[in-house]
Protein backbone atom coordinates (compact mmCIF):
# COMPACT_ATOMS: atom_id res chain seq x y z
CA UNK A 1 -53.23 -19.33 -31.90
CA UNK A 2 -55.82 -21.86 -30.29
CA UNK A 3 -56.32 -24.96 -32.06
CA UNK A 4 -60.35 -24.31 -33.32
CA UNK A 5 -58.91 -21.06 -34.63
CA UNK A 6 -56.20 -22.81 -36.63
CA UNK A 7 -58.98 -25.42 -38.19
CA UNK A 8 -61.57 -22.58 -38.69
CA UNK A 9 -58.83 -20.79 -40.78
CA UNK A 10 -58.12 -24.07 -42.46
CA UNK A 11 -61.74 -24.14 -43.85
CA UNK A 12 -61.45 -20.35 -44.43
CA UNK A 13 -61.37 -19.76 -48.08
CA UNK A 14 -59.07 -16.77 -47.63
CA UNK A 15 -56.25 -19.74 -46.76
CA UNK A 16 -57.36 -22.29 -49.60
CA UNK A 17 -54.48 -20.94 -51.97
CA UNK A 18 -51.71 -21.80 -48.76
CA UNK A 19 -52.86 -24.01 -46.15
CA UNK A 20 -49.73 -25.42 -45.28
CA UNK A 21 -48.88 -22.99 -42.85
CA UNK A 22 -51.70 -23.50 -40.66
CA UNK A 23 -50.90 -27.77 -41.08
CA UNK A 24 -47.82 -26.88 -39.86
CA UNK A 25 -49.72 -25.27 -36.78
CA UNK A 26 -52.25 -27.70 -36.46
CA UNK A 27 -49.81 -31.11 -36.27
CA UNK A 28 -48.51 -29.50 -33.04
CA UNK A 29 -51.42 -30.86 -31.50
CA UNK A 30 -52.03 -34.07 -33.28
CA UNK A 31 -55.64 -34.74 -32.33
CA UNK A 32 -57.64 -32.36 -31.17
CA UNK A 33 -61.69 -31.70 -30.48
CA UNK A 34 -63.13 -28.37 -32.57
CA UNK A 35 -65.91 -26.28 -32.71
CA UNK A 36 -69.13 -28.88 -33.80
CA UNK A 37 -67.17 -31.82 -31.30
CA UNK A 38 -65.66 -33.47 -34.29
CA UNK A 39 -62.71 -34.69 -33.67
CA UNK A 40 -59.78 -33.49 -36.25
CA UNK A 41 -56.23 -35.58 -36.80
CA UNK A 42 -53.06 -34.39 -38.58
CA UNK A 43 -50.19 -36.42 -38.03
CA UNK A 44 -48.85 -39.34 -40.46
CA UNK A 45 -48.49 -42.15 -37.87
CA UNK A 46 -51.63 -41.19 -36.26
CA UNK A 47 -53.50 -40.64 -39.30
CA UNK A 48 -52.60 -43.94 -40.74
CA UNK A 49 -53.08 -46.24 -37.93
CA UNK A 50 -56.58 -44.67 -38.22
CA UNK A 51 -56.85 -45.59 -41.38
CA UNK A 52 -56.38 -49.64 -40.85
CA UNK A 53 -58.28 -49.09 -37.69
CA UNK A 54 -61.47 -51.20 -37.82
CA UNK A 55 -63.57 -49.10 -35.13
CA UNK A 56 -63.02 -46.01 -37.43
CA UNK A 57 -66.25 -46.49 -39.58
CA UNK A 58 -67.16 -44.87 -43.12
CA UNK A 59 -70.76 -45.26 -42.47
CA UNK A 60 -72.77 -42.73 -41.49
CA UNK A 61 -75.44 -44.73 -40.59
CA UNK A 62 -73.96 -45.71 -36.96
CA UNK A 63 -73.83 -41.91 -36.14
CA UNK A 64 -77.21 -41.29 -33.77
CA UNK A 65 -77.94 -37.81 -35.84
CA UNK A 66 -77.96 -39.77 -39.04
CA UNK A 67 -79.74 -42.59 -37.87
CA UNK A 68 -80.82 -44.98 -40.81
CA UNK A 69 -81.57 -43.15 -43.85
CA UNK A 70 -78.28 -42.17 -44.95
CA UNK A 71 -78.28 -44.17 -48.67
CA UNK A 72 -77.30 -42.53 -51.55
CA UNK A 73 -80.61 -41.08 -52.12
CA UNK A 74 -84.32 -42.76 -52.52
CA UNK A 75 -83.84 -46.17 -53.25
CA UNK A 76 -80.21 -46.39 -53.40
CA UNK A 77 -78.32 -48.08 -50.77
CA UNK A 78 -74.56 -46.79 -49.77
CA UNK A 79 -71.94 -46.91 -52.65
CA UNK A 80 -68.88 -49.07 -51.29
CA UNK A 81 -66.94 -45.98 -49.96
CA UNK A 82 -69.49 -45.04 -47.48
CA UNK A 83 -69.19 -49.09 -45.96
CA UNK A 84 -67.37 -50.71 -43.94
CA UNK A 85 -66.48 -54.40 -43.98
CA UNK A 86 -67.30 -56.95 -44.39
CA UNK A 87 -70.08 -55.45 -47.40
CA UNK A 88 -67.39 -53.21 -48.70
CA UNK A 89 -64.60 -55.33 -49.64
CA UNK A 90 -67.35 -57.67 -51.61
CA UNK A 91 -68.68 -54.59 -53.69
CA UNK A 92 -65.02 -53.45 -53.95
CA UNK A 93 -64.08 -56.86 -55.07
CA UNK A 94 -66.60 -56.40 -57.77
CA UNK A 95 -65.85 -53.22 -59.04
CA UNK A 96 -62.33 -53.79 -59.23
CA UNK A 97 -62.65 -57.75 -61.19
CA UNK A 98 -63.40 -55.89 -64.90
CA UNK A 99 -61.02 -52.44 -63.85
CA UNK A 100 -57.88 -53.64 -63.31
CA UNK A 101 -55.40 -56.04 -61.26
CA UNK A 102 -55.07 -59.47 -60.82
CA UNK A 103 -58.46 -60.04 -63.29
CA UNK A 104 -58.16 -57.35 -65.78
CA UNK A 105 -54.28 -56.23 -65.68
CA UNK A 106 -54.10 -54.74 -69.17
CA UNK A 107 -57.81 -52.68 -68.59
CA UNK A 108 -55.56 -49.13 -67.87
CA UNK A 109 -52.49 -50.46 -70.00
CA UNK A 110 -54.96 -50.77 -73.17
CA UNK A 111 -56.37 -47.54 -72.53
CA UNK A 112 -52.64 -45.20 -72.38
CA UNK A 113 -53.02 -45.02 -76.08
CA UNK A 114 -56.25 -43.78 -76.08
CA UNK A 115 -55.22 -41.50 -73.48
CA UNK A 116 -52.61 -39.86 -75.90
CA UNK A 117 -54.71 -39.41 -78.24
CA UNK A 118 -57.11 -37.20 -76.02
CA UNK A 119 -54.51 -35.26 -75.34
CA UNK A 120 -52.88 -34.42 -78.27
CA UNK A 121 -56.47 -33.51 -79.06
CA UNK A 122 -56.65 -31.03 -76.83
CA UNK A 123 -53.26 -29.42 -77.02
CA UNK A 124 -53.56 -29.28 -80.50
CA UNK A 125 -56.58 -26.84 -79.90
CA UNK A 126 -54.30 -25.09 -78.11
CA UNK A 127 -52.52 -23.83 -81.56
CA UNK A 128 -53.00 -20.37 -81.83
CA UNK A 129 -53.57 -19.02 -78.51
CA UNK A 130 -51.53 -17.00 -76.37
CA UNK A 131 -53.55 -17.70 -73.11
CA UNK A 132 -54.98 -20.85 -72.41
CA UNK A 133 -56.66 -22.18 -68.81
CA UNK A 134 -55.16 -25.39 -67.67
CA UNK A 135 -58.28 -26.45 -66.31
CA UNK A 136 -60.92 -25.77 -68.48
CA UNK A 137 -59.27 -26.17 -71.86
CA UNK A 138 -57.59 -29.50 -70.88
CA UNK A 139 -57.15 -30.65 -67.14
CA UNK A 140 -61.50 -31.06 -66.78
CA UNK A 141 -62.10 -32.61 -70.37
CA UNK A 142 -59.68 -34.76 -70.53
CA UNK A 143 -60.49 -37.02 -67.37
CA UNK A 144 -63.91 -36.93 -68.10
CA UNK A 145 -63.45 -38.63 -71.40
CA UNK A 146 -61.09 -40.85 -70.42
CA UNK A 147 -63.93 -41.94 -67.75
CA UNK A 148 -66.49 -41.83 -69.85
CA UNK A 149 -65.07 -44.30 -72.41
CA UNK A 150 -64.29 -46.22 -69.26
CA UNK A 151 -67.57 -46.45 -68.24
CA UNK A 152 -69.26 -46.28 -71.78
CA UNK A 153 -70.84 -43.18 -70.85
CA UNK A 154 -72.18 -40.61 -73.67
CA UNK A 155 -69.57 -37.89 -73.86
CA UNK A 156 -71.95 -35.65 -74.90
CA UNK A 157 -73.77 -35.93 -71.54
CA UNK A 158 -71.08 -34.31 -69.71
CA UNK A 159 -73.30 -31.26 -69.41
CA UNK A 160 -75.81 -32.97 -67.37
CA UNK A 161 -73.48 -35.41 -65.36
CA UNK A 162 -71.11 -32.33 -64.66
CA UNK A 163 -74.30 -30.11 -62.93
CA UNK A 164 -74.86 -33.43 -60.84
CA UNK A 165 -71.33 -33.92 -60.36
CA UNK A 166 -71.36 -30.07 -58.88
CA UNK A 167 -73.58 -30.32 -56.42
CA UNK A 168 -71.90 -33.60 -55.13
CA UNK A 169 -68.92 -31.88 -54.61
CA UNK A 170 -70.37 -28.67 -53.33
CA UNK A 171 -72.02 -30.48 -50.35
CA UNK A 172 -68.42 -32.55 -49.78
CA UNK A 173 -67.54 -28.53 -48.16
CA UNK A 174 -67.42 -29.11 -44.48
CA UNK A 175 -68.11 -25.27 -44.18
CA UNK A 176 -71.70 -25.65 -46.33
CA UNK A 177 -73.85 -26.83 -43.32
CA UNK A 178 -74.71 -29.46 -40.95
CA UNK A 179 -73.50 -33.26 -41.56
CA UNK A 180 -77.42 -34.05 -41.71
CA UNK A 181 -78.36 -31.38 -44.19
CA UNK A 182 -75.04 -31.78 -46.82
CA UNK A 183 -75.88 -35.49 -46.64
CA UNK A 184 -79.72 -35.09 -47.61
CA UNK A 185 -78.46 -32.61 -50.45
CA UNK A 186 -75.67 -35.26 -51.10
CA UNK A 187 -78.34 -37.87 -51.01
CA UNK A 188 -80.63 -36.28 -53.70
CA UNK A 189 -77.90 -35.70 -56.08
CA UNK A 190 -76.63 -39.15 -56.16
CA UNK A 191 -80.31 -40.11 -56.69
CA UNK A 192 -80.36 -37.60 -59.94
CA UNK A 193 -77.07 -39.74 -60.80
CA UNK A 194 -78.77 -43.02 -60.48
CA UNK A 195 -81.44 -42.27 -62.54
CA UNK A 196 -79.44 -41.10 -65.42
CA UNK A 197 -77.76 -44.70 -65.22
CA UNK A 198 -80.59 -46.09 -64.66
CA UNK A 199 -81.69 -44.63 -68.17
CA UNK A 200 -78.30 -45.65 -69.63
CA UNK A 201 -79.03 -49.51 -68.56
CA UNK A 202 -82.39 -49.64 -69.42
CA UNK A 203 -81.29 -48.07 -73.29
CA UNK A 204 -78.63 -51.00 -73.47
CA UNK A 205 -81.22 -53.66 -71.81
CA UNK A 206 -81.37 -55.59 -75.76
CA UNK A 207 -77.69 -54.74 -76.70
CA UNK A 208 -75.53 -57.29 -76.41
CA UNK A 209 -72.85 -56.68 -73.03
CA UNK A 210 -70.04 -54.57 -74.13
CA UNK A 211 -66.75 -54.53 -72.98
CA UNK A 212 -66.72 -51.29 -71.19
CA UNK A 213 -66.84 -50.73 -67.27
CA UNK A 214 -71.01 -50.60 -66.61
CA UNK A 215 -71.19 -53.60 -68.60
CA UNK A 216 -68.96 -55.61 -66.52
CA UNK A 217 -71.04 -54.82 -63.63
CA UNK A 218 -73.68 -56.06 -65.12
CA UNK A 219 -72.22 -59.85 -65.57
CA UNK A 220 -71.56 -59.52 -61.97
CA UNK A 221 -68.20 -61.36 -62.65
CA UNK A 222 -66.13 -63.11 -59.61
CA UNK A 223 -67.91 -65.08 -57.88
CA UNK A 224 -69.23 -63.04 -55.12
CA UNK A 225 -73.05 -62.27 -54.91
CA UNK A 226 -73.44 -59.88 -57.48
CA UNK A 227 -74.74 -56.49 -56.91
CA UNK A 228 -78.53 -55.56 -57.39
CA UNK A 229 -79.16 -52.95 -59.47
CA UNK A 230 -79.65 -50.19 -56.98
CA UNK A 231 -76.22 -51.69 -56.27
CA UNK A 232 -74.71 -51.04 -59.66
CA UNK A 233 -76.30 -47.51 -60.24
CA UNK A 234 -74.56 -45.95 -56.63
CA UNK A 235 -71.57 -47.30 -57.44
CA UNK A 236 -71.26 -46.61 -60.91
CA UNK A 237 -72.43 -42.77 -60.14
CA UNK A 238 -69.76 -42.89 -57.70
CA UNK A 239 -67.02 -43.91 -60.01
CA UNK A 240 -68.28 -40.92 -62.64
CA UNK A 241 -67.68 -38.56 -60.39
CA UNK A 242 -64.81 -39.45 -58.49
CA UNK A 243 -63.16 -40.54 -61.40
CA UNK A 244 -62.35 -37.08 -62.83
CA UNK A 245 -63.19 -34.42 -60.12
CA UNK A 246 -59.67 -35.36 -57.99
CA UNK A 247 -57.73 -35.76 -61.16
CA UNK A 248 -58.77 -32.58 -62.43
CA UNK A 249 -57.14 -31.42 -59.34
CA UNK A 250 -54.19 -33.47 -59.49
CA UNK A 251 -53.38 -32.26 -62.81
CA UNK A 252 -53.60 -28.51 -62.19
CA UNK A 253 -51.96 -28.73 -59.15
CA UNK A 254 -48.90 -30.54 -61.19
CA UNK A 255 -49.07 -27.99 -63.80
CA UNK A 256 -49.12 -24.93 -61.05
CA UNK A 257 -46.14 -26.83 -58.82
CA UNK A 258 -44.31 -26.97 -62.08
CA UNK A 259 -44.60 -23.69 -63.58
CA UNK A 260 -43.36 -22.68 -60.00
CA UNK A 261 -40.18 -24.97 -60.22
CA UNK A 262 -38.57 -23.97 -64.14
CA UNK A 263 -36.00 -26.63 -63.38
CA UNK A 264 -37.94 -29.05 -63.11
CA UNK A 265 -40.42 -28.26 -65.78
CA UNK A 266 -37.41 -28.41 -68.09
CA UNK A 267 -36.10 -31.66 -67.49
CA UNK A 268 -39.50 -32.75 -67.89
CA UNK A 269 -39.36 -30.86 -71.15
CA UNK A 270 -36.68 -32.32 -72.65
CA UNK A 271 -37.63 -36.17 -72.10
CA UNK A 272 -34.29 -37.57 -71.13
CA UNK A 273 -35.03 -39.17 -67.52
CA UNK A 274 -37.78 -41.83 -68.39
CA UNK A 275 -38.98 -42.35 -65.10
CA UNK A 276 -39.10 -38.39 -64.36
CA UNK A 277 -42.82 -37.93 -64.69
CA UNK A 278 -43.76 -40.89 -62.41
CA UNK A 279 -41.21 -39.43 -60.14
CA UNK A 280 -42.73 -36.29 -60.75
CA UNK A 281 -46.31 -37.54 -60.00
CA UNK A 282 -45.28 -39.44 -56.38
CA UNK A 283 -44.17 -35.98 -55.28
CA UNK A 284 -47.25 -33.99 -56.44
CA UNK A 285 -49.22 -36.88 -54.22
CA UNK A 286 -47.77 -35.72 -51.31
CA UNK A 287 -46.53 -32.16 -51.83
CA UNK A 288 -50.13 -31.05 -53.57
CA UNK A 289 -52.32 -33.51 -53.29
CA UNK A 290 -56.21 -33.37 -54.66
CA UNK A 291 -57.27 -34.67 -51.50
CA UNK A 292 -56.15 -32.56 -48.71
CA UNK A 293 -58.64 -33.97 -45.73
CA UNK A 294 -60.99 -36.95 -45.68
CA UNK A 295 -64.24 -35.09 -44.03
CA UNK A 296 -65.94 -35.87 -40.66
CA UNK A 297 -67.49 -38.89 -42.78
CA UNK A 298 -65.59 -41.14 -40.76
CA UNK A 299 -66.97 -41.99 -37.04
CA UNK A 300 -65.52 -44.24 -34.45
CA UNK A 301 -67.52 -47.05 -33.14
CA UNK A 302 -65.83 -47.85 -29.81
CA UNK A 303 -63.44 -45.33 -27.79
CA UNK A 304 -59.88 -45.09 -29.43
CA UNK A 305 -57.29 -43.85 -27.81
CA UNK A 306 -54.74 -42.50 -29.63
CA UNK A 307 -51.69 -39.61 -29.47
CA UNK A 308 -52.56 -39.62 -25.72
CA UNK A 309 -56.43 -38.18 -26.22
CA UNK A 310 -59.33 -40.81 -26.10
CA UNK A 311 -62.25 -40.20 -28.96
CA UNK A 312 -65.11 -41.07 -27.88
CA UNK A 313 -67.50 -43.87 -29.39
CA UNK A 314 -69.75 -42.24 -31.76
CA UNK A 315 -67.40 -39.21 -32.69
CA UNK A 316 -67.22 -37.36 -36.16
CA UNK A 317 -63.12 -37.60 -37.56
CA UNK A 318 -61.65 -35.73 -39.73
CA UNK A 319 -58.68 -37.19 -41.39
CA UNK A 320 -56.00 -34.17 -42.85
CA UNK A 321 -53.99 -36.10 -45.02
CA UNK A 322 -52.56 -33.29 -46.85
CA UNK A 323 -50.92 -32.29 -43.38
CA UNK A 324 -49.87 -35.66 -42.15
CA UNK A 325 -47.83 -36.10 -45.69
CA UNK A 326 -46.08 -33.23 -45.13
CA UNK A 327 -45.30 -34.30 -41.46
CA UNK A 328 -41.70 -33.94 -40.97
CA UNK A 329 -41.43 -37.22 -38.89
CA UNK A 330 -42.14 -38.26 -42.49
CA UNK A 331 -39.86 -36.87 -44.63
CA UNK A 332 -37.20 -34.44 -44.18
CA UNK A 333 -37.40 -30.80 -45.61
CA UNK A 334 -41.31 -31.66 -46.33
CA UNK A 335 -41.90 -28.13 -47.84
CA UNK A 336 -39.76 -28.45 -50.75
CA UNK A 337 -40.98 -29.90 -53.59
CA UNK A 338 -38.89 -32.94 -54.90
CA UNK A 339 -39.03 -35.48 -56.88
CA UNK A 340 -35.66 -36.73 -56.85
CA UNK A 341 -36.78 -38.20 -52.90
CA UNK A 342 -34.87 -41.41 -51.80
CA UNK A 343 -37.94 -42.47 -50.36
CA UNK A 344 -41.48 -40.97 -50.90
CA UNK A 345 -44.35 -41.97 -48.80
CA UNK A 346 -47.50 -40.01 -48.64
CA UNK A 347 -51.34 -40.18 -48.30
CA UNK A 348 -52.25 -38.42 -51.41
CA UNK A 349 -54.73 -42.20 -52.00
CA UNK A 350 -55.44 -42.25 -48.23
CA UNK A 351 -55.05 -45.76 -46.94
CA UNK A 352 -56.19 -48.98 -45.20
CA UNK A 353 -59.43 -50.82 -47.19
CA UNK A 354 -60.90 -47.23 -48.68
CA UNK A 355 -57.36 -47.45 -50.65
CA UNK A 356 -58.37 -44.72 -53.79
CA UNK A 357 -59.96 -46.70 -56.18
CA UNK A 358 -59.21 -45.00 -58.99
CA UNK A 359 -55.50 -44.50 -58.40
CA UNK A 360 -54.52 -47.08 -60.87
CA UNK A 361 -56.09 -44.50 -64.15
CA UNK A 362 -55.06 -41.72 -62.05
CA UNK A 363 -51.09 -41.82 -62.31
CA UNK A 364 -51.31 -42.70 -65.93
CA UNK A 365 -53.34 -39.98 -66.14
CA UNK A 366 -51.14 -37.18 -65.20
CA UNK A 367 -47.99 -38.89 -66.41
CA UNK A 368 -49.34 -38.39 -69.23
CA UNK A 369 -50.79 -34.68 -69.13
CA UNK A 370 -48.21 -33.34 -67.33
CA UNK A 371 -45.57 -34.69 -70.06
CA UNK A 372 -47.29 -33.70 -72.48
CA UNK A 373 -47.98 -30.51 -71.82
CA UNK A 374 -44.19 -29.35 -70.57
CA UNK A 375 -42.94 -30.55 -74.06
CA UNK A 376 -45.66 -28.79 -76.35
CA UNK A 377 -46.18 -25.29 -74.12
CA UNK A 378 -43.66 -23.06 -75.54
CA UNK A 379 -42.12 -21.06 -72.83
CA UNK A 380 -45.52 -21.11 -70.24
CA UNK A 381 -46.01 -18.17 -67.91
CA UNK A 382 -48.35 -18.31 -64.63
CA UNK A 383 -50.87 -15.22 -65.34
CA UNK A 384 -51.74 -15.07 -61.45
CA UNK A 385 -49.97 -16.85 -58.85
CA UNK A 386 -51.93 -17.82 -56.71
CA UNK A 387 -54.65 -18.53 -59.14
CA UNK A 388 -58.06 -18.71 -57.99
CA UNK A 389 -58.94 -21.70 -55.85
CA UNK A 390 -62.33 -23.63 -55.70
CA UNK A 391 -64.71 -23.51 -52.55
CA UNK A 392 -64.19 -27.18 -51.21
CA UNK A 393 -61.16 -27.02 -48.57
CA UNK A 394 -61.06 -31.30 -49.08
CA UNK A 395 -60.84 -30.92 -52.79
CA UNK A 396 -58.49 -28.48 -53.32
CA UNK A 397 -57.50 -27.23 -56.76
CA UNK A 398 -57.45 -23.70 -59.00
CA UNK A 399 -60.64 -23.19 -60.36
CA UNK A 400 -58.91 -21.77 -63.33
CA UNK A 401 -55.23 -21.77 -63.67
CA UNK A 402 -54.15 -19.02 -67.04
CA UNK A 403 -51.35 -19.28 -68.43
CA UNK A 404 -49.40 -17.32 -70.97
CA UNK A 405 -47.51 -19.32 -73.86
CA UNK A 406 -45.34 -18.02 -76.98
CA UNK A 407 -46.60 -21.13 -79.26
CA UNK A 408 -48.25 -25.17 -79.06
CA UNK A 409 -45.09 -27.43 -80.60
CA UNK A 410 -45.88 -29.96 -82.56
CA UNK A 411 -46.27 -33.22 -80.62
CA UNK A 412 -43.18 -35.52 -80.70
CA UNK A 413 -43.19 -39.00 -81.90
């Protein structure tokens, strides 16, 4: 098996439902050049000193085929994920004064009730079935709300954020076209995105600021320059989106890993190890993560040498962080699902400064889900296993993930 076969059956749908095979394949040659010249990199150590590596850039805008124009769409410059510093840490440094740690510690503490609440919600609609789907019926809706409160977004937009949202995610597909073309489509969604906040700004312009996400932006809080408003509406599309699409994934993933370990799914059930579910959620981070590879996105700016193969200035990398967590000079026995692990390190929030963002809400998030649902699903049974997967080999989840119950239980105190 050459290496560019084993990547081009990594991007092959056919392999989305088990991959893991193929990363086992693939980390015997720990970086190596495919088809298009990219360069593709699948080991832990390797993968994180790449991470905190400087000369590995996030901005397309030093590749020669992208040249300048690669904003997030007419008028809007790069949100922070798509910079490098020192620009990104000062828009990160904004964004993160009015969402969390040191500023705002108790931002995604004061929001766990509110997050219960959702939930029950929706698992209380759950009462009379016999088949539900994970996803749409409670592992989409619920992040989305939880965002939307977040950033004071109407829920009853979703339809028209979610379309939007979509097409972002469609042309995140490595396998959907050139880099130039999927970041032009990219480029003109995010633009659709801005406007609608740009709408949602404008409609607040004579409210007084609120207390919500969007409005902290706004007050341009911290001390740094603040953003402009081009600025504000990248970054605050960005944080829609990516703020529920991965944990969408995260959460079905948990559910699926669960329904295919009983045991564990029963402790969970019966609530007597508190720390369980965050033990739980560690695991799923590196044994399923939402995030399996961090697309060719990144380019190097000077040669780097590294695992004995030089990548050239100017190169395409692909990060596969799904593989390098499950790298055995990791963790021992890295196919087996665990959460009792000694010791559990894993990229499922990547690394270095482009650190997820949102990880803070996520694990809260699915701690909360996952719970949740093992105690109130009477007796759940997987439908189809393997359910079937979305497109997107980077974001991998079920699209739909059925599942068979006897009865909803009533939800404890």
């Amino acid at each position: 098996m050459t290496g560019s076969s084993v990547w081009q059956q990594i991007l092959d749908h056919s392999h989305r439902a088990d991959p893991y095979p193929l990363y086992t394949e693939l980390r015997k040659t720990p970086v190596r050049q495919v088809e298009d010249g990219s360069y593709v990199v699948s080991t832990y150590p390797e993968i994180v000193a790449l991470l905190h590596d400087p000369r590995l850039s996030s901005d397309l805008r030093h590749l020669p085929e992208m040249g300048t124009v690669s904003g997030e769409g007419p008028g809007l410059p790069p949100s922070f994920i798509r910079l490098d510093p020192p620009e990104h840490d000062r828009i990160r440094r904004l964004l993160t004064w009015d969402f969390g740690p040191p500023h705002r510690p108790g931002r995604v503490d004061g929001m766990l009730p509110d997050m219960r609440v959702i939930v029950t919600g929706l698992i209380d609609d759950l009462v009379g079935k016999t088949r539900v789907d994970i996803v749409d019926e409670f592992a989409y809706p619920f992040p989305v709300t939880v965002i939307c409160r977040l950033l004071d977004v109407p829920r009853e937009d979703e339809p028209r954020f979610q379309a939007l949202s979509d097409a972002l995610i469609q042309v995140a597909d490595p396998t959907t076209g050139s880099i130039t073309e999927r970041d032009r489509q990219r480029n003109k969604a995010m633009a659709n995105l801005g406007q609608y906040f740009g709408g949602l700004l404008d409609a607040r312009a004579d409210q007084p600021a609120g207390d919500d996400l969007l409005s902290g932006l706004l007050r341009a809080s911290g001390g740094d320059e603040p953003m402009t408003r081009a600025q504000v509406l990248a970054n605050a599309a960005l944080l829609l989106v990516a703020g529920h699409e991965t944990t969408v994934n995260l959460i079905t993933n948990g559910m699926l890993t669960l329904l295919r370990h009983p045991e564990v799914l029963d402790r969970l059930r019966r609530g007597e190890e508190p720390d369980l579910a965050a033990r739980v959620v560690e695991e799923l981070l590196r044994y399923e993560p939402p995030v399996h590879l961090l697309p060719e996105t990144r380019n190097t700016l000077d040669d780097i040498e590294i695992a004995g193969v030089t990548i050239p200035a100017g190169s395409r990398v692909t990060l596969v962080l799904a593989a390098g967590s499950r790298d055995p000079a990791l963790t021992p026995d890295p196919d087996r699902f665990d959460p009792d692990r000694a010791h559990n390190e894993h990229l499922g929030f990547g690394g270095g400064v482009h650190y997820c963002f949102g990880a803070p809400l996520a694990r809260p998030e699915t701690r909360i889900a996952l719970t949740e649902l093992a105690q109130r699903l009477r007796n759940p049974r997987l439908v189809a296993d393997p359910p079937p997967y979305r497109a997107n080999p980077g974001l991998r989840g079920p699209r739909h993930l059925f599942v068979d119950i006897d009865a909803v239980d009533p939800a404890r105190p």
